[in-house]
C-alpha atoms as a PDB file:
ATOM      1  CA  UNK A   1     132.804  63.540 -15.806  1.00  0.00           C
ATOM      2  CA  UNK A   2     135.138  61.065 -13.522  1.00  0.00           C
ATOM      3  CA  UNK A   3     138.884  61.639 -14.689  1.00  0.00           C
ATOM      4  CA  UNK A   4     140.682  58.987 -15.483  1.00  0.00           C
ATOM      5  CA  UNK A   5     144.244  58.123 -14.205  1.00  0.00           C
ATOM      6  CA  UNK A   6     146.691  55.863 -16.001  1.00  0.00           C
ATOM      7  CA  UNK A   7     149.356  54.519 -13.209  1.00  0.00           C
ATOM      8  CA  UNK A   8     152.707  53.611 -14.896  1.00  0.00           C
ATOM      9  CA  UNK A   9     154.392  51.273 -12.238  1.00  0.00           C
ATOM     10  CA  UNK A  10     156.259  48.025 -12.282  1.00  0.00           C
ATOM     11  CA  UNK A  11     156.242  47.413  -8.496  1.00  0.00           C
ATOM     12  CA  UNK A  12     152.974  45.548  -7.866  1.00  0.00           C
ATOM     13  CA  UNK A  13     152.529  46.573  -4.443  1.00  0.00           C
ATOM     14  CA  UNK A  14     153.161  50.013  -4.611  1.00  0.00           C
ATOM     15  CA  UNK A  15     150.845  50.266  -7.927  1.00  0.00           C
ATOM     16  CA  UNK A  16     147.924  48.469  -5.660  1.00  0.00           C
ATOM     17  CA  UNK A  17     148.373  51.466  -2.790  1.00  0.00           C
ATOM     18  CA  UNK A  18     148.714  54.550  -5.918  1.00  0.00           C
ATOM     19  CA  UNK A  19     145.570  53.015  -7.702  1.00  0.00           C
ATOM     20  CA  UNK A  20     143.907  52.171  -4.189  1.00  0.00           C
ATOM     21  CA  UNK A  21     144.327  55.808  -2.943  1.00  0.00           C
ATOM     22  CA  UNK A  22     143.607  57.316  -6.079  1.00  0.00           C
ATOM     23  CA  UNK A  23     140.024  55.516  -6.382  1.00  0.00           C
ATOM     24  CA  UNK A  24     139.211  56.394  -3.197  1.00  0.00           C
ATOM     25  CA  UNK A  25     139.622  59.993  -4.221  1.00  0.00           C
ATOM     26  CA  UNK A  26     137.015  59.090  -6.901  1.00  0.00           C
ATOM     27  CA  UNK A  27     139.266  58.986  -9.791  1.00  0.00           C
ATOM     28  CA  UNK A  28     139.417  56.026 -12.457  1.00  0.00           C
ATOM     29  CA  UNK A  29     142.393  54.283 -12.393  1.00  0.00           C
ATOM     30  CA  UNK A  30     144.265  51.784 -15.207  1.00  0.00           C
ATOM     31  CA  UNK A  31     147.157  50.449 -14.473  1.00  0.00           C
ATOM     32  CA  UNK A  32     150.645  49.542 -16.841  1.00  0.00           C
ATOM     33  CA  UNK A  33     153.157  47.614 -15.197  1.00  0.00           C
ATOM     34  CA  UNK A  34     155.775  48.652 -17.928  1.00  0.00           C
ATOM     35  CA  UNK A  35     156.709  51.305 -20.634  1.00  0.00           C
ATOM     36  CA  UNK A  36     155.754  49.514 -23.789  1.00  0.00           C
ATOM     37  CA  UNK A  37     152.188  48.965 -22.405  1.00  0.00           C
ATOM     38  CA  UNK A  38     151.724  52.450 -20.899  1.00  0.00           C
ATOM     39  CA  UNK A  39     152.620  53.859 -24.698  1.00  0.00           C
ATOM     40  CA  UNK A  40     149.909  51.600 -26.109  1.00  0.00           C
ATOM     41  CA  UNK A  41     147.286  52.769 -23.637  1.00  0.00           C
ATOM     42  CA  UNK A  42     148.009  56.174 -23.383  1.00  0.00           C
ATOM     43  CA  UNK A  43     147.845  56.530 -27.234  1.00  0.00           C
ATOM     44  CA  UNK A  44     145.077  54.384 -27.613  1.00  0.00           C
ATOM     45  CA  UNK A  45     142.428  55.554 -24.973  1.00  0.00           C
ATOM     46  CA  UNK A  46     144.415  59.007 -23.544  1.00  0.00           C
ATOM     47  CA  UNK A  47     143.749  59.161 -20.123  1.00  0.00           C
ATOM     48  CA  UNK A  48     143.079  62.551 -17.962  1.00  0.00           C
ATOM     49  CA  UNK A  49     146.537  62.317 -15.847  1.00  0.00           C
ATOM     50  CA  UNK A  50     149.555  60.141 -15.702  1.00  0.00           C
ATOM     51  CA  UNK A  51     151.250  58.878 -13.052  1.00  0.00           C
ATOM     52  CA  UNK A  52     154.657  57.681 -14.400  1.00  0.00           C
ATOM     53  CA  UNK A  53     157.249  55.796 -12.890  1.00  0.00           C
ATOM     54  CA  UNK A  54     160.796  56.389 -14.234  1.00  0.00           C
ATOM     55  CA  UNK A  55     162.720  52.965 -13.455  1.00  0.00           C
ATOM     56  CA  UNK A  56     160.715  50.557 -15.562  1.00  0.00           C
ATOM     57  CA  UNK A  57     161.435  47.336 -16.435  1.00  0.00           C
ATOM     58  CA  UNK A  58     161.740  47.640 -20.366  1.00  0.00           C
ATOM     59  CA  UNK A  59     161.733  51.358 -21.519  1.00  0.00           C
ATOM     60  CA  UNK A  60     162.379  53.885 -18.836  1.00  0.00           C
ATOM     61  CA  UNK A  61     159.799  56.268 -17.880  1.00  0.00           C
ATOM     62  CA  UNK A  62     161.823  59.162 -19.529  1.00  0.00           C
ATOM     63  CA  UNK A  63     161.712  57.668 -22.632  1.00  0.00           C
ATOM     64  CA  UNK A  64     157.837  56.769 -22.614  1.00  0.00           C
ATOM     65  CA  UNK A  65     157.028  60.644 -21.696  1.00  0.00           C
ATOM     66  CA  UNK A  66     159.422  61.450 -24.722  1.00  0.00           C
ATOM     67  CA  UNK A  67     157.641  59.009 -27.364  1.00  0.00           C
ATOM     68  CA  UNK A  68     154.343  60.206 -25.487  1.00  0.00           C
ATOM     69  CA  UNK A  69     155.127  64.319 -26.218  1.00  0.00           C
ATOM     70  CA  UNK A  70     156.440  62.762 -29.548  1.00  0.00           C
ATOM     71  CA  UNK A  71     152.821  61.011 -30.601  1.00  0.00           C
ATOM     72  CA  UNK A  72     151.144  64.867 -29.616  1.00  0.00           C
ATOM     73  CA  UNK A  73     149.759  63.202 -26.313  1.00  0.00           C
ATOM     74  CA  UNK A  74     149.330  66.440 -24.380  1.00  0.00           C
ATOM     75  CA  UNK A  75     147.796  64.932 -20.776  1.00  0.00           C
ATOM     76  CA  UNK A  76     149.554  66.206 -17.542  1.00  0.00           C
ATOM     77  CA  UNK A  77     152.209  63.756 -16.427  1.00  0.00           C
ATOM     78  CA  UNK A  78     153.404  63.320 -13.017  1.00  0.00           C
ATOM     79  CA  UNK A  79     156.740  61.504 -12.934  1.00  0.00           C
ATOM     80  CA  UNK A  80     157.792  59.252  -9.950  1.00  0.00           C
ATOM     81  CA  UNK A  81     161.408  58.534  -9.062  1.00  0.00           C
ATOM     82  CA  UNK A  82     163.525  57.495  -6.534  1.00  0.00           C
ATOM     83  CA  UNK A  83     166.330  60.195  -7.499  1.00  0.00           C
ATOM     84  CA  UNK A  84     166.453  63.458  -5.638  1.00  0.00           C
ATOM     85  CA  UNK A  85     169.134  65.095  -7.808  1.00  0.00           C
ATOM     86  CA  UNK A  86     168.587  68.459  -9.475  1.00  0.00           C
ATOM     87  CA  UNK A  87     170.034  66.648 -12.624  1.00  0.00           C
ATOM     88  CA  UNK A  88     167.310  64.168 -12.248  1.00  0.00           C
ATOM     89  CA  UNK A  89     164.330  66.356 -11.954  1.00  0.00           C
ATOM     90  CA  UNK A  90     165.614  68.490 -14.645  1.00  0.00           C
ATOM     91  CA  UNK A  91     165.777  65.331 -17.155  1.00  0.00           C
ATOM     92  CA  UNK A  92     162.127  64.749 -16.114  1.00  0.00           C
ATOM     93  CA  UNK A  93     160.685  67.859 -17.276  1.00  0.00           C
ATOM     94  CA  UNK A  94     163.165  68.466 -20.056  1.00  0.00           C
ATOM     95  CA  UNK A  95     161.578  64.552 -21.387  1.00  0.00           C
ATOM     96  CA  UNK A  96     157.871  66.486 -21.118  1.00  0.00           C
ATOM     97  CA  UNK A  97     156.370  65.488 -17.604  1.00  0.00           C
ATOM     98  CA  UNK A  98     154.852  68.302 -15.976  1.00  0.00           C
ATOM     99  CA  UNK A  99     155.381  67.764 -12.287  1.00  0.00           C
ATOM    100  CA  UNK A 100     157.990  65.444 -10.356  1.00  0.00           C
ATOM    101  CA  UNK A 101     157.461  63.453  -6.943  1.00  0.00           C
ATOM    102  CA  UNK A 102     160.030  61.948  -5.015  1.00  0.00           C
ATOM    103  CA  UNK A 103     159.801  58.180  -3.520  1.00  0.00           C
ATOM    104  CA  UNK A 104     159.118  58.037  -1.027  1.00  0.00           C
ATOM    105  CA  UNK A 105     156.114  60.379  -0.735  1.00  0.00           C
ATOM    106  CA  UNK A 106     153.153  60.881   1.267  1.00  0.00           C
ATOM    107  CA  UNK A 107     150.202  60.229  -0.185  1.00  0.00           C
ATOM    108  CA  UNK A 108     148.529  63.607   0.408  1.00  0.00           C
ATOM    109  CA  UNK A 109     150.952  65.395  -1.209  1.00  0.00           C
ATOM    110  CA  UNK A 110     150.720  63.246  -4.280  1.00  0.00           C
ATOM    111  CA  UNK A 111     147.004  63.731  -4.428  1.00  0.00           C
ATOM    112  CA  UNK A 112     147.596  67.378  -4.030  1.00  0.00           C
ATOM    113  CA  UNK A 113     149.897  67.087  -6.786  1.00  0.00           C
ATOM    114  CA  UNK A 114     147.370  65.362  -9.092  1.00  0.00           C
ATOM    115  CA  UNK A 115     144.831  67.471  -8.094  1.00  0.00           C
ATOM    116  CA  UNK A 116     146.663  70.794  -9.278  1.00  0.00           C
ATOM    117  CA  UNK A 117     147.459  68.898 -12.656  1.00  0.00           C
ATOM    118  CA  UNK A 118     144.279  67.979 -13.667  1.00  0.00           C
ATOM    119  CA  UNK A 119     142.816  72.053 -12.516  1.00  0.00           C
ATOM    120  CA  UNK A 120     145.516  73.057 -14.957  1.00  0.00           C
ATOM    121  CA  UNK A 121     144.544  70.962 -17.522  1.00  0.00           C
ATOM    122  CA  UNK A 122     140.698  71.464 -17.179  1.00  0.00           C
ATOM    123  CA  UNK A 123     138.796  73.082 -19.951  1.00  0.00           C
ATOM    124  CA  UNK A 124     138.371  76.864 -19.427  1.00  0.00           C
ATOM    125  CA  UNK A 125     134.684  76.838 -19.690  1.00  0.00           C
ATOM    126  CA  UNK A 126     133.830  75.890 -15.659  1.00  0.00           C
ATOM    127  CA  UNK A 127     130.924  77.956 -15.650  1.00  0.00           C
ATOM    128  CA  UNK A 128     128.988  75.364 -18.195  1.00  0.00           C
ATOM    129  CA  UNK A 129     125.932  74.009 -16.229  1.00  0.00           C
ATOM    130  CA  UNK A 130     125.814  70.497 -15.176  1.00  0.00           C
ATOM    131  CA  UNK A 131     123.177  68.296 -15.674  1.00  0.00           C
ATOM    132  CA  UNK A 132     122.085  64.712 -14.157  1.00  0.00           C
ATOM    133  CA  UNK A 133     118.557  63.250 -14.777  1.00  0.00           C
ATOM    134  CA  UNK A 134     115.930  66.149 -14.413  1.00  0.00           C
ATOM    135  CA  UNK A 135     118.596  68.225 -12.167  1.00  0.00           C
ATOM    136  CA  UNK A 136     120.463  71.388 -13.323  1.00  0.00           C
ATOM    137  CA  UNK A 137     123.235  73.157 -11.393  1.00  0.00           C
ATOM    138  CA  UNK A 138     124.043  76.927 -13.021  1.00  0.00           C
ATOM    139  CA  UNK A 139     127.942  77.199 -11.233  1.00  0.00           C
ATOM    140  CA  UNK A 140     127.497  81.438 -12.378  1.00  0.00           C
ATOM    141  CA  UNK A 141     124.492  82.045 -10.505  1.00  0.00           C
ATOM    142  CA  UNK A 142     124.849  79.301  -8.094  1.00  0.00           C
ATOM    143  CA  UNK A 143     121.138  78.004  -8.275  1.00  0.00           C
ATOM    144  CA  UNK A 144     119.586  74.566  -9.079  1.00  0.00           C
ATOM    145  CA  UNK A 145     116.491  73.525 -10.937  1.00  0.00           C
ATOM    146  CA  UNK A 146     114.619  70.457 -10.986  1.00  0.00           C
ATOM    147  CA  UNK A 147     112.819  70.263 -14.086  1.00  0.00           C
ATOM    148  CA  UNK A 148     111.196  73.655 -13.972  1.00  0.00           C
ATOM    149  CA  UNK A 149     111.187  74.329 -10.695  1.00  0.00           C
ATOM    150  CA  UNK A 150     113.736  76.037  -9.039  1.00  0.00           C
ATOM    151  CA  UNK A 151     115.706  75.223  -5.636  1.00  0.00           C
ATOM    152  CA  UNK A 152     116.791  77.406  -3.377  1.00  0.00           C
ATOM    153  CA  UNK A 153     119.659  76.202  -1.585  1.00  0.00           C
ATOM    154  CA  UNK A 154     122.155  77.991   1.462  1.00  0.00           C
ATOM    155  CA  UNK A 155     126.150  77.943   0.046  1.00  0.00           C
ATOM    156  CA  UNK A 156     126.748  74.772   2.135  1.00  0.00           C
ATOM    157  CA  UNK A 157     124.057  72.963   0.459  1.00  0.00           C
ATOM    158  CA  UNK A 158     125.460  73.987  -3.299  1.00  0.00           C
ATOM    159  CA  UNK A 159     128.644  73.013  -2.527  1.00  0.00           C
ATOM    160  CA  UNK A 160     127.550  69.063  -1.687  1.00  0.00           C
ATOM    161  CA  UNK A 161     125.403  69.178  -4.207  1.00  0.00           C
ATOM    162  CA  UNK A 162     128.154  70.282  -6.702  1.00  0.00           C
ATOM    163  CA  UNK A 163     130.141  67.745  -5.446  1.00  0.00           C
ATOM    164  CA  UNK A 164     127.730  64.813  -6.151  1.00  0.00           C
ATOM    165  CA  UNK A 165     126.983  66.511  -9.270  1.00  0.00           C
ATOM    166  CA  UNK A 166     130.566  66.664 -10.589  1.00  0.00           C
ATOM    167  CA  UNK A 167     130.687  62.403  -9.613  1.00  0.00           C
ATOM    168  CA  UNK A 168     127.375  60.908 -11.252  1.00  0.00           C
ATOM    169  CA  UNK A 169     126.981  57.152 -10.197  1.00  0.00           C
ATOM    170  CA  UNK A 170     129.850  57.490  -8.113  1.00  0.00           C
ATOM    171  CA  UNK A 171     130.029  56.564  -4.724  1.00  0.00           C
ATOM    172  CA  UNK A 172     131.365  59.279  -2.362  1.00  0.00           C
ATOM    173  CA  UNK A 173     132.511  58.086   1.040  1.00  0.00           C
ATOM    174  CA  UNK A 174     132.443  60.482   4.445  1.00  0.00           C
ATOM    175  CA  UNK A 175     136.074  60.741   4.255  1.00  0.00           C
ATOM    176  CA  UNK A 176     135.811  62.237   0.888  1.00  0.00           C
ATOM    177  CA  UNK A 177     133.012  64.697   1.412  1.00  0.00           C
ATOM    178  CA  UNK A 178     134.661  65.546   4.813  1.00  0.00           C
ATOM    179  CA  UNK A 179     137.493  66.495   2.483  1.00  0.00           C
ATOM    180  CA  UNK A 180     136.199  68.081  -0.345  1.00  0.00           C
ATOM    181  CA  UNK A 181     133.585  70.397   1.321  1.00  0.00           C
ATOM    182  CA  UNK A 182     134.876  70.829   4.794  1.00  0.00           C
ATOM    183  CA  UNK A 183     138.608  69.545   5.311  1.00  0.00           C
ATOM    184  CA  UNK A 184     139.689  67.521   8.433  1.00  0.00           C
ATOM    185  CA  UNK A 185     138.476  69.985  11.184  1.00  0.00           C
ATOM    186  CA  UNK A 186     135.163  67.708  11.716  1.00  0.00           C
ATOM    187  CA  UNK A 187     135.632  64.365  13.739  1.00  0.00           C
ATOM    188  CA  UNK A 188     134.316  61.246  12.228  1.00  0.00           C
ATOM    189  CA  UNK A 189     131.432  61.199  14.805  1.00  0.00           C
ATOM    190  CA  UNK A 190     129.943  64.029  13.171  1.00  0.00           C
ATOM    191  CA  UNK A 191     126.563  63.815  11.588  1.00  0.00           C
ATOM    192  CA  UNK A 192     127.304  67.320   9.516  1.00  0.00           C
ATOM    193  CA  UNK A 193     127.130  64.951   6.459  1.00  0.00           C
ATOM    194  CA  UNK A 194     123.991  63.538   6.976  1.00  0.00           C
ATOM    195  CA  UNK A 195     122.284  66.422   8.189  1.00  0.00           C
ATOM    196  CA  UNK A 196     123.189  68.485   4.278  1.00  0.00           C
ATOM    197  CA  UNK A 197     121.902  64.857   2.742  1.00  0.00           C
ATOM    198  CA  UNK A 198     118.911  65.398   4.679  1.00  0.00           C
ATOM    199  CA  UNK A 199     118.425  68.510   3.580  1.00  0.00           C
ATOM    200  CA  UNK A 200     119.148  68.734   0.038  1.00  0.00           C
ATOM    201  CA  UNK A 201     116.460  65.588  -0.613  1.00  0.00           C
ATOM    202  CA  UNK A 202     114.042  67.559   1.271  1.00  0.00           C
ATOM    203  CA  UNK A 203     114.574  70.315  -1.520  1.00  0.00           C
ATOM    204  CA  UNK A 204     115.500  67.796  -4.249  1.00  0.00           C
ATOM    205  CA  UNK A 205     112.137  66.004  -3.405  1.00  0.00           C
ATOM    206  CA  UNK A 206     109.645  69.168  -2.801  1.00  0.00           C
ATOM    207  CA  UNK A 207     107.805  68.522  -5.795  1.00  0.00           C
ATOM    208  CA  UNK A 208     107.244  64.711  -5.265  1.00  0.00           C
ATOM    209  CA  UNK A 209     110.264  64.253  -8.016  1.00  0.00           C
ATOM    210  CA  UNK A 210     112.204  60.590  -7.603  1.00  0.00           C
ATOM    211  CA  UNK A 211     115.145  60.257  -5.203  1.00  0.00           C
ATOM    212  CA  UNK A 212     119.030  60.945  -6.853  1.00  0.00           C
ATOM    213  CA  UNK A 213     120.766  61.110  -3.180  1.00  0.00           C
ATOM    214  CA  UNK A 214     120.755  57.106  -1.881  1.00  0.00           C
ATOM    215  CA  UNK A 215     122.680  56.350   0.725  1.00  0.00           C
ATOM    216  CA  UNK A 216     125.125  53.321   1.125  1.00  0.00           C
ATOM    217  CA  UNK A 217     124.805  51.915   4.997  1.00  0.00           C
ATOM    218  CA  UNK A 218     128.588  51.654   5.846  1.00  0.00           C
ATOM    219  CA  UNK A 219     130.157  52.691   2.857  1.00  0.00           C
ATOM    220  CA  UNK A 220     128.934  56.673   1.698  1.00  0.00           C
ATOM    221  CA  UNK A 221     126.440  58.262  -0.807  1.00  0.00           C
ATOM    222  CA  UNK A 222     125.718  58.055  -4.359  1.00  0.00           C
ATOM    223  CA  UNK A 223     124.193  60.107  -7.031  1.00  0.00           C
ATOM    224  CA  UNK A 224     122.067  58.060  -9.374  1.00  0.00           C
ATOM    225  CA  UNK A 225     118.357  57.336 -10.728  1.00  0.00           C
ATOM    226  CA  UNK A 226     116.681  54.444  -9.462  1.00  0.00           C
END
């Protein structure tokens, strides 16, 4: 399931390049450009992860993370502020956000940051299998079965298919698979990507079963049934 991120930010530009960044990660992002509306959507439809700005134009970001911990919302929150004071981050957490960033920050730190948020806040059961279509991935044994048949597939292969399997419908650029399965030690020239595409529909597709792997000229590669 695709989390979903609810950005608490009154500055319109800097909202566009949070939410921007964030969706390119794969995330789901709604934005509130003040507290009063972040308190209605948060309670309303509770999001996976807050990002929450503390100077807001009506009711300070302290305060909404207060009301929020007072309404029993229990998602992460990830509080924003352009104080670096001790006294300031300690009024953060003391109000109930769980993690503090200070403006300005690099974006790959707060992705980090949201990253170990949501991990904390995951369900305990990880080893439930996923399913998409006629496709099963077992994460405790590590093996994948279409239908009844069963795919073996190297470590490598698992790992992008876990990935694709963990964003259904989603589109997943190079950048992002670069990322998530190998880091940033392969150039963008490489064809590593394609090559594990190649390979997993050859083993997807043994059995004359329907493509799930498409590929978006230009943009990345999707999971999905035709």
């Amino acid at each position: 399931m695709v989390e979903r991120i609810l950005v608490v930010e009154d500055e319109a530009r800097i909202a566009s390049l949070i939410s921007r960044t964030l969706r390119l990660e794969g995330y789901q992002v709604e934005v509130a450009p003040n507290g009063e509306t972040a308190l209605e959507k948060a309670i309303s439809n509770p999001a996976d992860l807050i990002v929450l700005d503390v100077m807001l134009p009506d009711i300070d970001g302290l305060e909404v993370c207060r009301q929020l911990r007072m309404a029993g919302c229990d998602e992460p929150v990830l509080m924003l502020t352009a104080k670096d004071a001790i006294s300031d981050r300690v009024a953060g957490l003391d109000a109930g956000a769980d993690d503090y960033l200070v403006k300005p920050f690099a974006f790959d730190e707060l992705l980090a940051r949201v990253r170990a948020l949501l991990r904390r806040a995951a369900p305990p059961d990880v080893s439930a299998p996923l399913q998409f279509a006629d496709l099963e991935l077992d994460p405790t044994t590590r093996q994948a079965r279409r239908g009844e048949r069963e795919i073996e597939l190297t470590a490598k292969e698992y790992d992008v298919l876990e990935l694709f399997m963990h964003h259904p419908r989603q589109v997943l650029t190079r950048d992002i698979i670069y990322d998530r399965i190998w880091g940033y030690d392969f150039g963008g020239e490489s064809n590593i990507i394609e090559v594990y595409v190649r390979y997993l529909r050859a083993k997807l597709e043994a059995g004359d079963e329907p493509r799930l792997i498409y590929t978006l000229r230009g943009v990345g590669y999707v999971l999905r049934e035709e």
